[in-house]
Protein backbone atom coordinates (compact mmCIF):
# COMPACT_ATOMS: atom_id res chain seq x y z
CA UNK A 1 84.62 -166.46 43.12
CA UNK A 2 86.93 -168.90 41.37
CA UNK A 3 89.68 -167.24 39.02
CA UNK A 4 89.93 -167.58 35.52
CA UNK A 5 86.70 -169.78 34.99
CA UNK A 6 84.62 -166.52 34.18
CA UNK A 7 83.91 -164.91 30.73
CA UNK A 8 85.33 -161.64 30.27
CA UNK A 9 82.66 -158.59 29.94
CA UNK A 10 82.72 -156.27 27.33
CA UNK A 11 80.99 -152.94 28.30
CA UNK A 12 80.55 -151.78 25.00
CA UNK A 13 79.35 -154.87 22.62
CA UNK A 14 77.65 -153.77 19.51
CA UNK A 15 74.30 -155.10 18.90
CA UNK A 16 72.95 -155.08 15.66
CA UNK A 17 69.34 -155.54 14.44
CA UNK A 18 68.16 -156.71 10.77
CA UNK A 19 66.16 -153.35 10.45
CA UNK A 20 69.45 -151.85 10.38
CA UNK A 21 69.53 -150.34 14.30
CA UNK A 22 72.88 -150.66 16.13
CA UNK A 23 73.13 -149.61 19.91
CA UNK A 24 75.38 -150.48 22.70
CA UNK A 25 74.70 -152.70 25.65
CA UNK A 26 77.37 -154.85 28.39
CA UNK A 27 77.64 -158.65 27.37
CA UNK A 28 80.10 -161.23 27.16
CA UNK A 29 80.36 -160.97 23.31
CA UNK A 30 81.52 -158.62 21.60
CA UNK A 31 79.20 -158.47 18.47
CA UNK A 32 75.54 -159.59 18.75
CA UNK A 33 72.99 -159.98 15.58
CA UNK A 34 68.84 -159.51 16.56
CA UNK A 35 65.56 -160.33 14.41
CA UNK A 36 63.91 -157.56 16.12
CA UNK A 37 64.67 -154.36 18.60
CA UNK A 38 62.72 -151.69 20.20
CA UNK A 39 63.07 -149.88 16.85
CA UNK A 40 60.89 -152.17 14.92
CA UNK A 41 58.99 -154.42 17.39
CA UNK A 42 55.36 -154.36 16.80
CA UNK A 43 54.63 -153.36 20.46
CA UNK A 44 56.51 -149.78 20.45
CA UNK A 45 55.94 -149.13 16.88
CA UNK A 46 52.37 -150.13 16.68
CA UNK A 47 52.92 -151.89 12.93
CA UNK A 48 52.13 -155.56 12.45
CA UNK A 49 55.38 -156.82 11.47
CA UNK A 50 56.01 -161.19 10.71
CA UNK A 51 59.47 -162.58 11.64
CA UNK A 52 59.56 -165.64 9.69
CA UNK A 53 62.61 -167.52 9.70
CA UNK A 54 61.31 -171.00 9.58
CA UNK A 55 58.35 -170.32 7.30
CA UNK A 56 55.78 -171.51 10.04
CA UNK A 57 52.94 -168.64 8.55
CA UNK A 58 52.82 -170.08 5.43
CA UNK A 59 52.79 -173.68 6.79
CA UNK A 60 49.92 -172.61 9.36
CA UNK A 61 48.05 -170.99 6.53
CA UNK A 62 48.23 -174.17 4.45
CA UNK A 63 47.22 -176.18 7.72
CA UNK A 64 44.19 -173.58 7.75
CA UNK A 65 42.80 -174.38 4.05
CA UNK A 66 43.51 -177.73 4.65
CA UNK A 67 41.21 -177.89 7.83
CA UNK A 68 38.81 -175.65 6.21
CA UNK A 69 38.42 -178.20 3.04
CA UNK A 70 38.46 -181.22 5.13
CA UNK A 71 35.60 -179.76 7.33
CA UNK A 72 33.57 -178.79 4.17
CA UNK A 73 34.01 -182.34 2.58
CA UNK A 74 32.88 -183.82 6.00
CA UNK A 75 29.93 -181.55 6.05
CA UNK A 76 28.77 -182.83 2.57
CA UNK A 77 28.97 -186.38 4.14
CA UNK A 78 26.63 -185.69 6.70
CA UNK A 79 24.17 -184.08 4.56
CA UNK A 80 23.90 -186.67 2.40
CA UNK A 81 24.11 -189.55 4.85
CA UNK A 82 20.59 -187.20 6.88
CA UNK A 83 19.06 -187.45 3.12
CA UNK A 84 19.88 -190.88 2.73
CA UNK A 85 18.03 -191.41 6.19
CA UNK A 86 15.57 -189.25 5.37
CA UNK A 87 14.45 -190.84 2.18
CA UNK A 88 14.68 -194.57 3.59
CA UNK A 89 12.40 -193.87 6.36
CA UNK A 90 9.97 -192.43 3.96
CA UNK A 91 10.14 -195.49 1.74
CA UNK A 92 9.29 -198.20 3.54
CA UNK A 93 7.79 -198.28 7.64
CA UNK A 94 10.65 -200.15 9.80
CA UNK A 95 9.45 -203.41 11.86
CA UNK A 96 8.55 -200.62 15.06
CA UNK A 97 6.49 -198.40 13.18
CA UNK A 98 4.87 -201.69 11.96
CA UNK A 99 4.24 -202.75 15.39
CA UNK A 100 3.28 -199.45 16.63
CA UNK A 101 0.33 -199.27 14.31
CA UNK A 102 -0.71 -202.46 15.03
CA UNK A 103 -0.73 -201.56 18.97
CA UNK A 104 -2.98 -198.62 17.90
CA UNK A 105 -5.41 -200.61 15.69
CA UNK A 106 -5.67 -203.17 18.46
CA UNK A 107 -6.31 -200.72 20.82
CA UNK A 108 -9.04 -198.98 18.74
């Protein structure tokens, strides 16, 4: 190995969690800061817990209504574009319905 181009180890660098938890661990700094640790992770504690530093539930929860509006709106479209269909083929026979029953009277 190369001298004096490595970092210098500290055996006992304190690493602190938001929840308040401090242990020890090796590391090349002497002070470390953590969102979570084994004392308040969801998977040895067995409590849903959100870490939300950016804010990305909220914005996926607005994203959600959002979608869930758009797809309602688009839904009404559809229904009323079927009735719309609906009510112009019972108005008047198109030109191949036309046809069609002439076909049948002919054939008769």
């Amino acid at each position: 190995m190369k001298a004096n181009i490595h970092p210098t180890w500290n055996t006992d660098a304190k690493i602190t969690c938001v929840c308040g938890n401090t242990f020890t661990a090796g590391s090349t700094q002497e002070q470390i800061r953590v969102e979570i640790c084994s004392a308040c992770h969801p998977f040895f504690t067995g409590q849903q817990k959100f870490v939300d530093t950016q804010g990305q539930v909220e914005k996926f929860s607005k994203a959600l209504e959002v979608s869930k509006a758009k797809k309602e709106s688009r839904e009404k479209i559809l229904e009323n574009r079927a009735m719309k269909v609906a009510v112009e083929k019972t108005e008047k026979p198109s030109l191949r319905d036309l046809l069609m029953q002439a076909r049948k009277k002919s054939a008769s």
